[in-house]
Protein backbone atom coordinates (compact mmCIF):
# COMPACT_ATOMS: atom_id res chain seq x y z
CA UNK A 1 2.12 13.62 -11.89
CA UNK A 2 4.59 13.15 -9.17
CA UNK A 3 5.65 9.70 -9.37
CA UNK A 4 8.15 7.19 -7.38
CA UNK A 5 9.24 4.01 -8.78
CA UNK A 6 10.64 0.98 -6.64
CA UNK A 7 13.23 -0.86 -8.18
CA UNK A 8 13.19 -4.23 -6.75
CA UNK A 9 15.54 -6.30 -8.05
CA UNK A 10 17.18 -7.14 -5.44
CA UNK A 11 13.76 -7.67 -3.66
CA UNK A 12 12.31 -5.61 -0.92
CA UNK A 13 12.26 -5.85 2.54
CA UNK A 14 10.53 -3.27 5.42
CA UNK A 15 14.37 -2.11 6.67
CA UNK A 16 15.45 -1.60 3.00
CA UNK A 17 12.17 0.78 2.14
CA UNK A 18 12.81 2.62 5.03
CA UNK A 19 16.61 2.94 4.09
CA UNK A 20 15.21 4.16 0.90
CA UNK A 21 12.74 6.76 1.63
CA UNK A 22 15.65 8.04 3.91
CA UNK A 23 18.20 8.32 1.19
CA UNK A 24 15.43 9.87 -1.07
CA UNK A 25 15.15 13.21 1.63
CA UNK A 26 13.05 11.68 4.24
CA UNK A 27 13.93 13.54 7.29
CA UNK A 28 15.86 11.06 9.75
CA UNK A 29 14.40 13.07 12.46
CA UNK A 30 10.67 12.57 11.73
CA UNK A 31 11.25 8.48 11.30
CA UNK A 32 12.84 8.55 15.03
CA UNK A 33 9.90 10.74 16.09
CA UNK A 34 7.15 8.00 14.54
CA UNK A 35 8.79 5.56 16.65
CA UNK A 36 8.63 7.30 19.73
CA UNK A 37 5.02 8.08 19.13
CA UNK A 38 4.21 4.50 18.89
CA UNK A 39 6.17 3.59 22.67
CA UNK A 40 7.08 0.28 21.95
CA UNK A 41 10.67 0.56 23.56
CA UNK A 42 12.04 0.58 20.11
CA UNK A 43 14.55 3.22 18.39
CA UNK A 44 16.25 3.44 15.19
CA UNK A 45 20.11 3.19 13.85
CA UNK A 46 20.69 4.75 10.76
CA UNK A 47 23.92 4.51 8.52
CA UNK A 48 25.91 4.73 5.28
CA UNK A 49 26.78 1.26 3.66
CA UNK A 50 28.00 0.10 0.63
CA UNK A 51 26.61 -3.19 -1.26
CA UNK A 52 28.77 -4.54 -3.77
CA UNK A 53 29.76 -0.82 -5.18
CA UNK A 54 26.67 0.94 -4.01
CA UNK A 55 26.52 3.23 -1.04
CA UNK A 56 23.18 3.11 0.32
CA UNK A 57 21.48 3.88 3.87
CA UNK A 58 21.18 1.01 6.62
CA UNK A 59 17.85 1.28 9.07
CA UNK A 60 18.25 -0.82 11.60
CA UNK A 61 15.46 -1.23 14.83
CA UNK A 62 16.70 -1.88 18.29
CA UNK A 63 14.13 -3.08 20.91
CA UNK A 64 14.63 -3.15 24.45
CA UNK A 65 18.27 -2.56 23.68
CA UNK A 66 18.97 -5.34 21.57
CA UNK A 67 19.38 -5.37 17.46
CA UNK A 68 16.80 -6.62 15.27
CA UNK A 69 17.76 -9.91 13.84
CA UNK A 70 16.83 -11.94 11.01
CA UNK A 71 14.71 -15.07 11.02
CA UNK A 72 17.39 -17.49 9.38
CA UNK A 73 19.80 -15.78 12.00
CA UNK A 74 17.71 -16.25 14.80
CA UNK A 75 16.77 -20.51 14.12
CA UNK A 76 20.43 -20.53 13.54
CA UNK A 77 21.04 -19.22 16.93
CA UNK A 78 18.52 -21.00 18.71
CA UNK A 79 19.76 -24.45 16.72
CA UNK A 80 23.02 -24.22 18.46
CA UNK A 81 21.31 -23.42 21.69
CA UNK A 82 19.56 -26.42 21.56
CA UNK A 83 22.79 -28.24 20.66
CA UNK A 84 24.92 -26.66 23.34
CA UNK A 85 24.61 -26.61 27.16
CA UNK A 86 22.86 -23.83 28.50
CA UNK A 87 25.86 -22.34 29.87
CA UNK A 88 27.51 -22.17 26.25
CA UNK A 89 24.47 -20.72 24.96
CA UNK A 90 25.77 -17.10 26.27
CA UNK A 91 28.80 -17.63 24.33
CA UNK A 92 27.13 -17.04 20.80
CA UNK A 93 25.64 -13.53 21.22
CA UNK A 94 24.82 -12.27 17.50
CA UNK A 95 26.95 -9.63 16.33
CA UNK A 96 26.61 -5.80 15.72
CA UNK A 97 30.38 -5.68 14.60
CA UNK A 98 29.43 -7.76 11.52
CA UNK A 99 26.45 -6.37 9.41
CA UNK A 100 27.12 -8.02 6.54
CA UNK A 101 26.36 -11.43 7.89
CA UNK A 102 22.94 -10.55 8.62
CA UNK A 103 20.28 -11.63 5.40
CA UNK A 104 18.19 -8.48 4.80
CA UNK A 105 14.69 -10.79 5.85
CA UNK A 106 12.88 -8.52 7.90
CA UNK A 107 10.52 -11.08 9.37
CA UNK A 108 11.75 -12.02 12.42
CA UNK A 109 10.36 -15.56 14.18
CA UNK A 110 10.69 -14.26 17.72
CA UNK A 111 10.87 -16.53 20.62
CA UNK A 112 9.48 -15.67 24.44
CA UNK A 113 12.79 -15.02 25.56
CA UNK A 114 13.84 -12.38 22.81
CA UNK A 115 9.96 -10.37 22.48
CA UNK A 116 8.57 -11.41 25.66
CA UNK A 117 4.67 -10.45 25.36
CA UNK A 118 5.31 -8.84 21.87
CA UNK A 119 5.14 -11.96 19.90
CA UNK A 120 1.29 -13.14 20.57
CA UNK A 121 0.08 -8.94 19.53
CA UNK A 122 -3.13 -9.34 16.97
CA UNK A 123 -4.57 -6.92 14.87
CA UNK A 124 -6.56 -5.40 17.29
CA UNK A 125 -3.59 -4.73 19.35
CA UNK A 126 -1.75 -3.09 16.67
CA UNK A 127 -4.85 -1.28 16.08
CA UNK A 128 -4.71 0.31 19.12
CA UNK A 129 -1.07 1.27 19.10
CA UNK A 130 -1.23 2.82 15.25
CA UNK A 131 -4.11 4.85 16.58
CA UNK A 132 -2.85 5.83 19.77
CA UNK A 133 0.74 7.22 17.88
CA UNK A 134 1.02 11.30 17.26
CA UNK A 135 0.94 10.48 13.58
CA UNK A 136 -1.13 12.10 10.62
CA UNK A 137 -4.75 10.02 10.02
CA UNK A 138 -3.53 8.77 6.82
CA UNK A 139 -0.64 7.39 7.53
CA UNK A 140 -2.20 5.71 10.43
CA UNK A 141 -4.86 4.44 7.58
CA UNK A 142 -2.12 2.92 5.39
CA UNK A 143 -0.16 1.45 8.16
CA UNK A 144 -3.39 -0.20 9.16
CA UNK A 145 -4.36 -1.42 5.91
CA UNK A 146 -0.50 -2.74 5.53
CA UNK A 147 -1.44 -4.93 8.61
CA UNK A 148 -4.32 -5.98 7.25
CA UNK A 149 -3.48 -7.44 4.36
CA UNK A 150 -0.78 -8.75 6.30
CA UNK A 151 -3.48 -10.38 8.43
CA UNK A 152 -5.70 -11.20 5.72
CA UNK A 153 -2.69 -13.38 4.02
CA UNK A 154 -1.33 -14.95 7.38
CA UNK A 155 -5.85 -15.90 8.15
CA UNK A 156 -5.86 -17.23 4.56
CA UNK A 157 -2.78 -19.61 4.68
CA UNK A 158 -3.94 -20.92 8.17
CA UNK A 159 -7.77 -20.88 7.41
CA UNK A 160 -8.58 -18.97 10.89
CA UNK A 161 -10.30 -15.63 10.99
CA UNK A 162 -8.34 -12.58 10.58
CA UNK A 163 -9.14 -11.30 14.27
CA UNK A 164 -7.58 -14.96 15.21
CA UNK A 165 -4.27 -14.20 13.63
CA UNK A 166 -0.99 -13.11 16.50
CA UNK A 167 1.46 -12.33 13.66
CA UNK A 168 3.96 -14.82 14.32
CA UNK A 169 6.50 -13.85 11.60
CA UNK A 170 5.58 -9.94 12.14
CA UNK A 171 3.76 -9.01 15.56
CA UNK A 172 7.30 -7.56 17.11
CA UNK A 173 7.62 -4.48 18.08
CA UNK A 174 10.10 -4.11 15.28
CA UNK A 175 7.61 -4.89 12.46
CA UNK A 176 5.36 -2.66 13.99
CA UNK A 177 8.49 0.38 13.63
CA UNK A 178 8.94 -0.56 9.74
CA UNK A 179 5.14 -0.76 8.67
CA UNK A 180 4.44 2.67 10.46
CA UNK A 181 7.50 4.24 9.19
CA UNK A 182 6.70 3.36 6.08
CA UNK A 183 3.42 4.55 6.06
CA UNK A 184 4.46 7.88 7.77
CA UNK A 185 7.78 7.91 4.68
CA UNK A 186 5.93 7.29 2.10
CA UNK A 187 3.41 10.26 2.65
CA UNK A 188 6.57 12.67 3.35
CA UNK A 189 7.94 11.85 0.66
CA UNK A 190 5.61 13.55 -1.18
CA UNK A 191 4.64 11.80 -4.39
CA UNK A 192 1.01 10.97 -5.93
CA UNK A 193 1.95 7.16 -6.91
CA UNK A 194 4.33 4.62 -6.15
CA UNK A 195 4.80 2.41 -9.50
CA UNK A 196 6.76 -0.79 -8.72
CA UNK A 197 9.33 -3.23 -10.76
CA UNK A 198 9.23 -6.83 -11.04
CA UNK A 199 9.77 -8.55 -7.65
CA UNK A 200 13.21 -10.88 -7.52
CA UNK A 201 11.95 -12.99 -4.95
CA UNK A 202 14.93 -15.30 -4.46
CA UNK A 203 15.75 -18.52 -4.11
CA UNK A 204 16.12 -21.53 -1.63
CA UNK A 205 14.34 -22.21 1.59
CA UNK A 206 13.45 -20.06 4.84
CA UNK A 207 12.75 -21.52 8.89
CA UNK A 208 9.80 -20.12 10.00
CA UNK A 209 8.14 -20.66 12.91
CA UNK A 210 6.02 -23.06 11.24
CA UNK A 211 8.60 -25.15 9.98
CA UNK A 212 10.94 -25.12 6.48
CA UNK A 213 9.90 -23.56 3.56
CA UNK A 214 10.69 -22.48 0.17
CA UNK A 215 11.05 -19.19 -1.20
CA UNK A 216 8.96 -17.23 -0.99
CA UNK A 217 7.13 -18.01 2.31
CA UNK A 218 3.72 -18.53 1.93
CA UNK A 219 2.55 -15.27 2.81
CA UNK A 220 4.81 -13.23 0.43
CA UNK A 221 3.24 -15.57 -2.57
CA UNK A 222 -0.25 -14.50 -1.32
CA UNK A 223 0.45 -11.17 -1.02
CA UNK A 224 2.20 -10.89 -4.01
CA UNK A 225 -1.01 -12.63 -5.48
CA UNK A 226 -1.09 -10.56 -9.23
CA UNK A 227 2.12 -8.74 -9.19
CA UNK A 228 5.12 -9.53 -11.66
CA UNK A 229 7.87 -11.78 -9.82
CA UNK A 230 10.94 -13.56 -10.78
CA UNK A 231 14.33 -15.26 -9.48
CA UNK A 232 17.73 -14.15 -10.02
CA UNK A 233 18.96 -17.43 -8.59
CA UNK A 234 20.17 -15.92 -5.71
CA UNK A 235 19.57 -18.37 -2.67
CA UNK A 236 18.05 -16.26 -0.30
CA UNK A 237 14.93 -14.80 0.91
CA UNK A 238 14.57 -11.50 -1.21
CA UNK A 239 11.00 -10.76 -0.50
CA UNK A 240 9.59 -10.73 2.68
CA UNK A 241 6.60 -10.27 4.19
CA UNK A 242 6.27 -7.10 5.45
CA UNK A 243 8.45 -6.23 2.40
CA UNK A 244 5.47 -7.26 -0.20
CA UNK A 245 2.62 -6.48 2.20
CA UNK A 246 4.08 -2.39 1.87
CA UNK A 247 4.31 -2.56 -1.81
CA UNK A 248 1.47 -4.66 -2.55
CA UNK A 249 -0.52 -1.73 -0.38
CA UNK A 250 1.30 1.29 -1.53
CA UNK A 251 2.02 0.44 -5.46
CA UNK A 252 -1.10 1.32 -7.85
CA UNK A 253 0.54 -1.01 -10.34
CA UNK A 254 3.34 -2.58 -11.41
CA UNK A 255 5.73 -2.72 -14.72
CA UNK A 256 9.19 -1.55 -16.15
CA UNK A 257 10.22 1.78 -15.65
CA UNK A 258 8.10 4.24 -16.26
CA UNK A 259 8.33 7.34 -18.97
CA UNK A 260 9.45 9.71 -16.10
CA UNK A 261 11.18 13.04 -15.61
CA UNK A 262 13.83 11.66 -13.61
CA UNK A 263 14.35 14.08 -10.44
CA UNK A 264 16.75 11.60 -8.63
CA UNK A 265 17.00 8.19 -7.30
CA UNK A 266 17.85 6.67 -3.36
CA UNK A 267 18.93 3.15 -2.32
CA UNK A 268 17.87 1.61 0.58
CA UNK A 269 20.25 -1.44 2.13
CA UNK A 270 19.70 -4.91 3.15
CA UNK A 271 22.07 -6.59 5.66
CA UNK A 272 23.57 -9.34 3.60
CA UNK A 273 26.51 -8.37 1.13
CA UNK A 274 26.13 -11.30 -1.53
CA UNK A 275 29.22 -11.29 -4.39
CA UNK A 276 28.25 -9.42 -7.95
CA UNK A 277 24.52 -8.46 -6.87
CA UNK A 278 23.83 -5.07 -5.18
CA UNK A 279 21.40 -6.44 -2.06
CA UNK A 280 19.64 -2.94 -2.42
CA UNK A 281 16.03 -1.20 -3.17
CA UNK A 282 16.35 1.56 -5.73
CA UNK A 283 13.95 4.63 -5.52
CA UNK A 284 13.42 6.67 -8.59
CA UNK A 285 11.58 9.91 -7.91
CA UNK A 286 10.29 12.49 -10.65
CA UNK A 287 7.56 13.54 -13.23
CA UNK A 288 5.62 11.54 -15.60
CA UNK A 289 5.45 12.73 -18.99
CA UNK A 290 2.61 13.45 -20.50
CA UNK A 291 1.51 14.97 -23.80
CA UNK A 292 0.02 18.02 -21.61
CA UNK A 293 3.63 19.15 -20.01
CA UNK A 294 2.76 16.10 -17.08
CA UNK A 295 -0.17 18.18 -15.62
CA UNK A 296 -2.39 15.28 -16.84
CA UNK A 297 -2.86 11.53 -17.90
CA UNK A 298 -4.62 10.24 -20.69
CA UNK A 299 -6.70 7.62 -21.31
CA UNK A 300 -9.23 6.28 -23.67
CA UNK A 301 -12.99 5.47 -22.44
CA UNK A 302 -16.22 4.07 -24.63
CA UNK A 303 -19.13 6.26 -24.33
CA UNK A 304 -22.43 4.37 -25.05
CA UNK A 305 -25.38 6.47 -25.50
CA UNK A 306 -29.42 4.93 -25.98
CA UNK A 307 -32.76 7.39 -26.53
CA UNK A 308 -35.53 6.40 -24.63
CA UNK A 309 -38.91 7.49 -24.17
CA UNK A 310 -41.26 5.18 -23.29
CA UNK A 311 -39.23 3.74 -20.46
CA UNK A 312 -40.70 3.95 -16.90
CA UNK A 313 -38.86 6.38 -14.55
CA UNK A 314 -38.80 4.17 -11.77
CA UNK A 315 -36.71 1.42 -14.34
CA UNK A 316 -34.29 4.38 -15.67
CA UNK A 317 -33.31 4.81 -12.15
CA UNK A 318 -32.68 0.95 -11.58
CA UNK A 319 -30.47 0.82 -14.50
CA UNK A 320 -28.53 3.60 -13.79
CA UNK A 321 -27.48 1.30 -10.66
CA UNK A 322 -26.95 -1.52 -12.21
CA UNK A 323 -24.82 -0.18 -14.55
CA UNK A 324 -22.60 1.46 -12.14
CA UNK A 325 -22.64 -2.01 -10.30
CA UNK A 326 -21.13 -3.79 -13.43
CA UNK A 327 -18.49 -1.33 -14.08
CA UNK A 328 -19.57 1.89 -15.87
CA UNK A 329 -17.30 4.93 -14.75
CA UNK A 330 -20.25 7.67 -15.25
CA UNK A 331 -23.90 6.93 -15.99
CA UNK A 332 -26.05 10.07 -16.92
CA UNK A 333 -29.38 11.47 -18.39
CA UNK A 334 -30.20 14.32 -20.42
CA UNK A 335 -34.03 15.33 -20.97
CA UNK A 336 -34.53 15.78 -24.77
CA UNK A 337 -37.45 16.04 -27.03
CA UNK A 338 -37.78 13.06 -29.04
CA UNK A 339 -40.04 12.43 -32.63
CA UNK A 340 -43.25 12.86 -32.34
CA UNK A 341 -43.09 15.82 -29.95
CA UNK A 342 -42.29 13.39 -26.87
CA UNK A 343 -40.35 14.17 -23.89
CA UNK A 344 -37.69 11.52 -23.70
CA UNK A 345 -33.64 11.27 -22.29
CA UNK A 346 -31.10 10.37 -23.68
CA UNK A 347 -28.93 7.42 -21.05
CA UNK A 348 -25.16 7.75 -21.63
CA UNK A 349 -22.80 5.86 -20.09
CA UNK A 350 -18.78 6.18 -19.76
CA UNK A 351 -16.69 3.05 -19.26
CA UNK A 352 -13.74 0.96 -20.13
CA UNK A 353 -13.42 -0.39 -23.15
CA UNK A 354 -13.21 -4.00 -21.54
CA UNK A 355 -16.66 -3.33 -20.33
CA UNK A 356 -18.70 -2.16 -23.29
CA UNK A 357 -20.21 -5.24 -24.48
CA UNK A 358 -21.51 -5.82 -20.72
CA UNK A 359 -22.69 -2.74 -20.48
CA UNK A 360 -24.66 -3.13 -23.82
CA UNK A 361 -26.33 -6.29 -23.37
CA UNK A 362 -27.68 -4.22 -19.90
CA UNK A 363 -28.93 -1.96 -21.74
CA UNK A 364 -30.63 -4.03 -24.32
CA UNK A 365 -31.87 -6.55 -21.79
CA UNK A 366 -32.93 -3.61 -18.92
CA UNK A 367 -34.21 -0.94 -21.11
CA UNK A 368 -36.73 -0.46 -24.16
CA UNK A 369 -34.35 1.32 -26.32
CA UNK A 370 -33.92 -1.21 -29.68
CA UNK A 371 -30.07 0.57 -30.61
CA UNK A 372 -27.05 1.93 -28.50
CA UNK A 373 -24.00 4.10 -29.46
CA UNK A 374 -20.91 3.35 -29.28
CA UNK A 375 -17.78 5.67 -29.94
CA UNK A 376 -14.49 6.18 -28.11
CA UNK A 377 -12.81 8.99 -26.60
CA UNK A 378 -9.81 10.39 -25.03
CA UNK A 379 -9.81 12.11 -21.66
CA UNK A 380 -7.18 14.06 -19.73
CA UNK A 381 -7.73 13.12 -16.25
CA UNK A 382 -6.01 14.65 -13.21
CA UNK A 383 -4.28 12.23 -10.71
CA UNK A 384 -6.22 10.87 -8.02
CA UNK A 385 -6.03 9.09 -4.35
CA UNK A 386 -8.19 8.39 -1.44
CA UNK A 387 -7.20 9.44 2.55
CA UNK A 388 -8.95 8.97 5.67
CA UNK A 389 -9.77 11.73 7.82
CA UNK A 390 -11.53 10.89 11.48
CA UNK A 391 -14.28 12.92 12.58
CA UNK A 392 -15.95 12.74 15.83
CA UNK A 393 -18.77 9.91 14.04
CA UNK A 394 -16.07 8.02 12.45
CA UNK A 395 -13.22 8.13 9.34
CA UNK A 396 -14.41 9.24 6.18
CA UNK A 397 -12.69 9.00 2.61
CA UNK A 398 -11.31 11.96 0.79
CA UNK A 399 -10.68 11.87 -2.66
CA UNK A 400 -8.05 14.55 -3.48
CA UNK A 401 -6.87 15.28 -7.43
CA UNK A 402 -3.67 16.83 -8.09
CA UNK A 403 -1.79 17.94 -10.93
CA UNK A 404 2.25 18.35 -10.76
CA UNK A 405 2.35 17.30 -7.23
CA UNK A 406 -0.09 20.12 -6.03
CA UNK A 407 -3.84 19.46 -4.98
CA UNK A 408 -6.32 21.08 -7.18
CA UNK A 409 -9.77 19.63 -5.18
CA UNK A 410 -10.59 17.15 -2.68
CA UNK A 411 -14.20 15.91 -1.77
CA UNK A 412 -15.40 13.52 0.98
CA UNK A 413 -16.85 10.27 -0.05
CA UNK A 414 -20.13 10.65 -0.67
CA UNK A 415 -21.53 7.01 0.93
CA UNK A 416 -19.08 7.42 3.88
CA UNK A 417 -21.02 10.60 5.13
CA UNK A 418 -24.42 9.32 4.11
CA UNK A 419 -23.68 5.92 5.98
CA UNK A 420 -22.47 7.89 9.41
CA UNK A 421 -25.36 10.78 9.29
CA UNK A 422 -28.11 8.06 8.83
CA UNK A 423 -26.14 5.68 11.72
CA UNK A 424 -25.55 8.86 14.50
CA UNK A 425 -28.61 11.24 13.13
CA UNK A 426 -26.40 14.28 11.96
CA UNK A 427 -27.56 15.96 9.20
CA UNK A 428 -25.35 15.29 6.21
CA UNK A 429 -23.94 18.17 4.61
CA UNK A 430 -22.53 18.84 8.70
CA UNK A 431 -21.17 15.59 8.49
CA UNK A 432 -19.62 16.77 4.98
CA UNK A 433 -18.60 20.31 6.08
CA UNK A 434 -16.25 18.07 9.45
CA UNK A 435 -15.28 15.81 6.84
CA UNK A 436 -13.49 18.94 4.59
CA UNK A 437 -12.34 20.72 7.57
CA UNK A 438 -10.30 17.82 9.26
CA UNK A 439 -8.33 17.26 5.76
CA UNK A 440 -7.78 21.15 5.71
CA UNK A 441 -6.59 21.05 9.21
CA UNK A 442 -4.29 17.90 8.81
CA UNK A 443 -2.54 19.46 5.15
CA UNK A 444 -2.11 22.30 7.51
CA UNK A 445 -0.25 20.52 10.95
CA UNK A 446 1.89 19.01 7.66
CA UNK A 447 2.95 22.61 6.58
């Protein structure tokens, strides 16, 4: 399995993933062509820098002809506009000359005057504008879902709805560049799982439009709700939170480097150059290794297994359910002929070992059998992940395997085409059969 690790500890931020992905072989060209699809007067400058030893590519976002700039800089700038006359205000412009003295914060607090009728977009909004951009359906899926639990953070933190939320820290049209980018990176660059470090979140305190607040803001720590995090001591805002809404949406877990293949490794630059500390992202691309020459992963599962016959089919049926709804991976019959000369089946169910004893008292307390089975075993499994493909009903699921990197069979989700053919009336295997051929046709526009 193709594999990508993000080496965070120096934090993340959206500018430094995109400077990443770009020193990892992401084509230049295809970033500047997302952010033309998405028409929201923004372009992209890209660079070589070096941080404390390290050369690494710069992304930065201009908007409307002006440099992206970081929160701390911008309530710094607007703190000595409030302390100055108006006409001194022009004389403290912020800097392109001077990279370094930008903090590689990606959230930027924008005021009326610098993002105009870009600060008060909500989620339906940026809906809109993901789906109207000439970008593949999945990407336009994960950079939707990246705003979402953006949303679902920011709605939490405030106690409003989701819908209610106008990204304060992250509606610009800037945020907007680095979430899609990412989304539209990350699938070029080709790999079946991003597996992420330990966070160094920083130190210190952040201004936010909201008022002072340690680090990390409050929606990093909710987004980062689960995940491994730490501080270097560093007094600075390492995580943001568009940073840790892309890697809590793209990573599938998180933990110290992986047993990997290494096929070579990228670096991604924030703005700020801070003494002895390398204010970079590190991407590690390659194979996992495996004890089947990385074509597959193991595991170990329980199997439980229970003979029944003198259980009522409309009850087998109901547990079967059930169990599935409590955590079993597989449920499954098999007609047998029992003692006696009875037809009976014998119930077996797959599952984590976590769930076993669940699962068992189920089956005791849901079925007439008076003993269950219970053995491990190991699996190979291939690699799996989910895309959305839109048909003319609606977006439906595909679950694709893969082994090496290559894609050995994808299906549509099952209750996604049943829920559409019973909502519009199409018969379902048609809906199936659009499903299949819009993921065929969008792996071929990607070839």
């Amino acid at each position: 399995m193709r594999i990508a690790y993000l080496d965070c500890f120096s934090g993340i931020s959206g500018d430094m993933f995109l400077g990443a992905l770009v020193d990892a072989g992401v084509s230049p060209q295809l970033l500047q062509e997302t952010v033309a699809a998405l028409g929201v007067g923004a372009k992209l400058e890209i660079s070589k820098v070096v941080r404390s030893g390290i050369s690494a590519t710069k992304v930065d976002v201009w908007v409307d002809g002006e440099k992206d700039m970081p929160r701390e800089e911008y309530w710094a700038k607007k703190d000595k506009e409030h302390a100055h006359s108006h006409a001194h205000a022009h004389e403290h412009p912020h800097s392109h000359e001077h990279p370094h003295s930008h903090d590689h914060a990606h959230e930027r607090d924008h005021s009326p005057e610098q993002s105009h009728a870009h600060e008060h977009r909500g989620l339906k909004e940026i809906r809109q504008i993901i789906s109207r951009a000439a970008i593949s359906e999945s990407a336009k899926a994960t950079a939707i879902r990246i705003f979402e639990h953006l949303g679902a953070a920011e709605a939490k933190i405030h106690n409003v709805p989701i819908e209610s939320i106008h990204f304060h820290e992250v509606g610009a049209a800037d945020a907007i560049v680095d979430i899609v980018c990412a989304a539209v990176g990350s699938e070029a660059l080709g790999v079946d799982e991003f597996v992420c470090s330990p966070l160094n979140v920083g130190g210190g305190t952040v201004k936010c439009a909201h008022g002072t607040f340690p680090v990390p803001a409050p929606a990093t720590l909710e987004l980062l709700k689960n995940a491994p995090a730490y501080s270097s001591g560093i007094q600075a805002e390492l995580v943001t939170p568009t940073g840790a809404a892309i890697v809590s949406t793209l990573a599938k877990r998180f933990g110290a480097f992986p047993d990997m293949k290494i096929e070579k490794s990228a670096y991604g630059a924030g703005s700020r150059d801070f003494p002895g500390q390398p204010n970079v992202v590190r991407i590690v691309v390659g194979d996992t290794v495996s004890t089947i020459a990385a074509k597959t992963a193991s595991d170990t599962v329980c199997v439980l297994e229970a003979n029944l016959d003198d259980l009522n089919p409309q009850v087998f049926g109901y547990v079967m359910d059930r169990l599935l709804e409590e955590g079993a991976l597989d449920v499954f019959g098999v007609p047998v002929q029992m003692k006696k000369n009875r037809p009976g089946t014998v119930l077996t169910v797959l599952c984590k070992q976590e769930s076993a004893d669940k699962l068992i008292q189920l089956l005791f307390s849901e079925t007439t059998t008076l003993g269950v089975r219970r053995h491990e075993e190991s699996r190979q499994v291939l690699a799996r992940r989910w895309e959305s493909v839109r048909t003319e009903w609606g977006e439906v699921r595909i679950k694709i395997a893969s082994m090496n990197g290559t894609v050995t069979n994808y299906a549509p989700e099952y209750e996604d085409c049943r829920r559409i053919a019973a909502e519009h009336h199409v018969p379902l295997k048609t809906v199936m059969q659009e499903a299949a051929s819009a993921y065929v046709g969008n792996v071929d526009k990607k070839h």
